[in-house]
N, C-alpha and C. Protein backbone atom coordinates (compact mmCIF):
# COMPACT_ATOMS: atom_id res chain seq x y z
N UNK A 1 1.86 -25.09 4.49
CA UNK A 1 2.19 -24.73 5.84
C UNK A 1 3.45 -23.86 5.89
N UNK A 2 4.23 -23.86 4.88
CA UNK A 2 5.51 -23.26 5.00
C UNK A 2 5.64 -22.33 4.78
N UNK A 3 4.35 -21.69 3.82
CA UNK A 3 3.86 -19.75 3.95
C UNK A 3 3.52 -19.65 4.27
N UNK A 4 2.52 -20.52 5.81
CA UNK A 4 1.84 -19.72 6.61
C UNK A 4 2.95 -19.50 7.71
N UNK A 5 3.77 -20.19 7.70
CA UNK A 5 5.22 -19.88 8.75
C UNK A 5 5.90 -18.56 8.46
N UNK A 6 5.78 -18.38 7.00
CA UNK A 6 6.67 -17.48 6.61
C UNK A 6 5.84 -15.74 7.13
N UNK A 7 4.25 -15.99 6.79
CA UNK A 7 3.41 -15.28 7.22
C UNK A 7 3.13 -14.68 8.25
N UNK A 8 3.96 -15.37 9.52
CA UNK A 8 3.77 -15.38 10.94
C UNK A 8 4.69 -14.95 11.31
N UNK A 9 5.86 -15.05 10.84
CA UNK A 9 7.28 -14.17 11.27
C UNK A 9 7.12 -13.07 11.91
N UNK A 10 8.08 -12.67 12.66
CA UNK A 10 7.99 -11.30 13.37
C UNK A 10 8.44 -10.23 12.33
N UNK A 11 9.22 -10.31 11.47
CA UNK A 11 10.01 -9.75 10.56
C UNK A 11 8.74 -9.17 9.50
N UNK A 12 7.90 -10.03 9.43
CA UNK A 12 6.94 -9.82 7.92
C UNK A 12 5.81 -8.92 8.55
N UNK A 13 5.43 -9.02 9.92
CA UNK A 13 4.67 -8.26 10.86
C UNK A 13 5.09 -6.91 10.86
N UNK A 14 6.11 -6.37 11.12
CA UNK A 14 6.51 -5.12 11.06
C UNK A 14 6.42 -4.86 9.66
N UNK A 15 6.22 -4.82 8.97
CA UNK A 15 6.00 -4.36 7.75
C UNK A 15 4.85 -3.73 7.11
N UNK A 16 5.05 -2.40 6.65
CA UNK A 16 3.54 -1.82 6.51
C UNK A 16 2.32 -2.54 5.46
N UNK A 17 1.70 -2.50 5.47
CA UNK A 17 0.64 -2.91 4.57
C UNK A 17 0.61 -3.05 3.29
N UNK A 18 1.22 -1.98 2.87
CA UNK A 18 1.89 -1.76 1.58
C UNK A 18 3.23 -2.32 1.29
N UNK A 19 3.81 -2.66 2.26
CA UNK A 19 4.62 -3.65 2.38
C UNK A 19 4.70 -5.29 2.00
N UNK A 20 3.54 -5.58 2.54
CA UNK A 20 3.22 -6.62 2.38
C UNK A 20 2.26 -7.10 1.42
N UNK A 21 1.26 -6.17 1.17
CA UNK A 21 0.81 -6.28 -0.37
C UNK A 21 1.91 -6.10 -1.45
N UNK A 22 2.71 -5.71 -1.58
CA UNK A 22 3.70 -5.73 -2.80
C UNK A 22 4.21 -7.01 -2.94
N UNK A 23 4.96 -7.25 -1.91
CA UNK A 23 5.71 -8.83 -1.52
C UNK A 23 4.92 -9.76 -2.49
N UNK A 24 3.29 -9.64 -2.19
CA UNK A 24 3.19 -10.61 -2.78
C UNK A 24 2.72 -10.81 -3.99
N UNK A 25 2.44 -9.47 -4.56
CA UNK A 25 2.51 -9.57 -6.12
C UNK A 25 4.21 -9.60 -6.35
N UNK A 26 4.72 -9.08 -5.68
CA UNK A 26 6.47 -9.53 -6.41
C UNK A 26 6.20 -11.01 -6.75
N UNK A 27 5.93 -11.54 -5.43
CA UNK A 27 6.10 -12.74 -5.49
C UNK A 27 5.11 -14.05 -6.19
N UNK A 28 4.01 -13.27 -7.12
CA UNK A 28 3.38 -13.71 -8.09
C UNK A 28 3.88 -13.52 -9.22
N UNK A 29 4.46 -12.22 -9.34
CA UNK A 29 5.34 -11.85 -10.88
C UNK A 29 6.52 -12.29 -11.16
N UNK A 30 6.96 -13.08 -10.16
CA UNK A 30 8.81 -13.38 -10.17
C UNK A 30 8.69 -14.30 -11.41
N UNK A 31 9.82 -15.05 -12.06
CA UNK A 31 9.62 -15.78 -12.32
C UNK A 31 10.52 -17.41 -12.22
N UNK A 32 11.04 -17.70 -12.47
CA UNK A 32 11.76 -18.86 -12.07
C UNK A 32 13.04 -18.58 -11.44
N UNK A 33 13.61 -17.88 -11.75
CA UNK A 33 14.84 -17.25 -11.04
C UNK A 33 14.67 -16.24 -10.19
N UNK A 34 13.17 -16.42 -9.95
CA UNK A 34 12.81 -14.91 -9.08
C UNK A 34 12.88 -13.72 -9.22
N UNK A 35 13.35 -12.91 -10.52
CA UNK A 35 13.41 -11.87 -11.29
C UNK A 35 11.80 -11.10 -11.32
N UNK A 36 11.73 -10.00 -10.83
CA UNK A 36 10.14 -9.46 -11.13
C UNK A 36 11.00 -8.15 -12.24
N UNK A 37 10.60 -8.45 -13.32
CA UNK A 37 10.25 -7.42 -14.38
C UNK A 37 9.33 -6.35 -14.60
N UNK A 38 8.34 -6.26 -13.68
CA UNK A 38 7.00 -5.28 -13.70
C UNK A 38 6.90 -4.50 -12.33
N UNK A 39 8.03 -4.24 -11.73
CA UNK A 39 7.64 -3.84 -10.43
C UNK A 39 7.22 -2.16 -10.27
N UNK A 40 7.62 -1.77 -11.80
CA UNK A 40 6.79 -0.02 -11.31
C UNK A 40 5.69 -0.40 -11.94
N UNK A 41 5.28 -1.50 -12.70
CA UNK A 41 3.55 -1.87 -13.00
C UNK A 41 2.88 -2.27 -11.70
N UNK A 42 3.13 -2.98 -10.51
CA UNK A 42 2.88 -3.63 -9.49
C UNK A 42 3.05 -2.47 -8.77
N UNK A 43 3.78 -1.62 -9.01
CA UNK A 43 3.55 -0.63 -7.96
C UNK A 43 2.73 0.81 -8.10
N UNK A 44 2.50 1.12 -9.55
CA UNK A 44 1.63 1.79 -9.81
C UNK A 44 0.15 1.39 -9.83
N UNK A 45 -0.20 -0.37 -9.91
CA UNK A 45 -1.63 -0.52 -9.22
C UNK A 45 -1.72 -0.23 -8.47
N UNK A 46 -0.41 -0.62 -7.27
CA UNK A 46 -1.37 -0.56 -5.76
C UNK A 46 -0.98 1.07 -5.78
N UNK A 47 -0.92 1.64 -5.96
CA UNK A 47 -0.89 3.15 -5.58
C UNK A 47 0.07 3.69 -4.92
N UNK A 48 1.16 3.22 -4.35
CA UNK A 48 2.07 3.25 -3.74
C UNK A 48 3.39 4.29 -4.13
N UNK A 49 4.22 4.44 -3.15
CA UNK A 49 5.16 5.56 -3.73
C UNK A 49 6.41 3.60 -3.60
N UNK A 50 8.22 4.49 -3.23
CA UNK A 50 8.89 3.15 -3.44
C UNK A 50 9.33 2.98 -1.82
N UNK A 51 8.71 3.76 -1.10
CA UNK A 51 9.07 3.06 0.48
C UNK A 51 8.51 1.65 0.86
N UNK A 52 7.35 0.87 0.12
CA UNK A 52 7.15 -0.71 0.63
C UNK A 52 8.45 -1.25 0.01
N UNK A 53 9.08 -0.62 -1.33
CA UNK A 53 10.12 -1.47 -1.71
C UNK A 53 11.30 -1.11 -0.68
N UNK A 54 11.69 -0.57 -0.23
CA UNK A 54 13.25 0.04 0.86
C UNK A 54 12.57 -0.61 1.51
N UNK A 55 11.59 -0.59 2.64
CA UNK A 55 11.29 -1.71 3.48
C UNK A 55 11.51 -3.47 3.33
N UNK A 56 11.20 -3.73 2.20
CA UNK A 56 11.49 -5.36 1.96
C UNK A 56 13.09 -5.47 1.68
N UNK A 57 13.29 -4.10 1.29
CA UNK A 57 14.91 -4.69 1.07
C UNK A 57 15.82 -4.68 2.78
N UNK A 58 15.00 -3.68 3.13
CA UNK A 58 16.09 -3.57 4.52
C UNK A 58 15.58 -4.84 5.20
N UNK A 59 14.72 -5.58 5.36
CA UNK A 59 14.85 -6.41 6.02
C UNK A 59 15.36 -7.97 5.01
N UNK A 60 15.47 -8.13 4.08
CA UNK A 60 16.13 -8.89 2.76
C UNK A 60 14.57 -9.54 2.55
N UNK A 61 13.96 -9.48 2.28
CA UNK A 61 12.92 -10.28 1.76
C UNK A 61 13.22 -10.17 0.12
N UNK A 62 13.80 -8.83 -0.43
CA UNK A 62 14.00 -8.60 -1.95
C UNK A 62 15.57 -7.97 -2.11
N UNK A 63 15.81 -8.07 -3.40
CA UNK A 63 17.35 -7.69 -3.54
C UNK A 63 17.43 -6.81 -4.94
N UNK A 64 17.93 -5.59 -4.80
CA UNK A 64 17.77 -4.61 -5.93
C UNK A 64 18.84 -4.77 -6.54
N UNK A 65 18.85 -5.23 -8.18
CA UNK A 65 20.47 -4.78 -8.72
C UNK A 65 20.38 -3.54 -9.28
N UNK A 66 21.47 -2.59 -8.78
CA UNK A 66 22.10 -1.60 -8.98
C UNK A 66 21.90 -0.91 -10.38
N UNK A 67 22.04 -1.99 -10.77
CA UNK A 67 23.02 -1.13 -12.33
C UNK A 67 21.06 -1.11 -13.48
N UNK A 68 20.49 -1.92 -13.26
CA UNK A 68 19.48 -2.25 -13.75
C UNK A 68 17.97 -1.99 -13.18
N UNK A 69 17.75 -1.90 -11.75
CA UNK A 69 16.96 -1.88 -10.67
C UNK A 69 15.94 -2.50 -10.90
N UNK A 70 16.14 -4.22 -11.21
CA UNK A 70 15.26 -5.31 -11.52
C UNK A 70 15.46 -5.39 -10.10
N UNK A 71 14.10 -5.79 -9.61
CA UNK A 71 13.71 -6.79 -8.37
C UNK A 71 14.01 -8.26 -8.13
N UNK A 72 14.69 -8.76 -7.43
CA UNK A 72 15.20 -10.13 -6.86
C UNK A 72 14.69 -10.84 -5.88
N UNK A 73 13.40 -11.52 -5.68
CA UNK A 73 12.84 -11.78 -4.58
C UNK A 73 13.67 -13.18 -4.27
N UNK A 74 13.80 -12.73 -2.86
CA UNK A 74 14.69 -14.11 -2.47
C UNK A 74 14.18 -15.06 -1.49
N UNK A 75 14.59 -16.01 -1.32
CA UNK A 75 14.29 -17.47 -1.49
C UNK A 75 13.76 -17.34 0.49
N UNK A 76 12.70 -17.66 0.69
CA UNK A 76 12.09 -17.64 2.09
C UNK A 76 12.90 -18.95 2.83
């Protein structure tokens, strides 16, 4: 019930399609610390350019480090 809450948000709604298909392979590939390691693999399936990723970050659903540009999916 607590991802279908998360699912229903107004926040996750505005988000393009490609938006939200990424999210959730991030959020299949993370791994215990939430680290996604494959995200230009995840993003070269879905076909995508890196605007679904600037979208999840501007609203914080994900967190980019800088120096490395590993993906940080953070905690719903």
């Amino acid at each position: 019930m607590k991802y279908k809450d998360f699912l229903e948000a107004d926040d996750f709604y505005t988000l393009t399609n490609d938006a939200k298909l990424a999210y959730f392979y991030f959020d299949a590939y993370k791994d215990n610390d939430g680290f996604v390691y494959c995200s230009e693999l995840i993003m070269a399936t879905l076909n995508v350019d890196s605007s679904p990723i600037l979208e999840l970050q501007e609203i914080g659903l994900i967190k980019i480090d800088e120096d490395t540009g590993i993906i940080k999916v953070k905690k719903r």
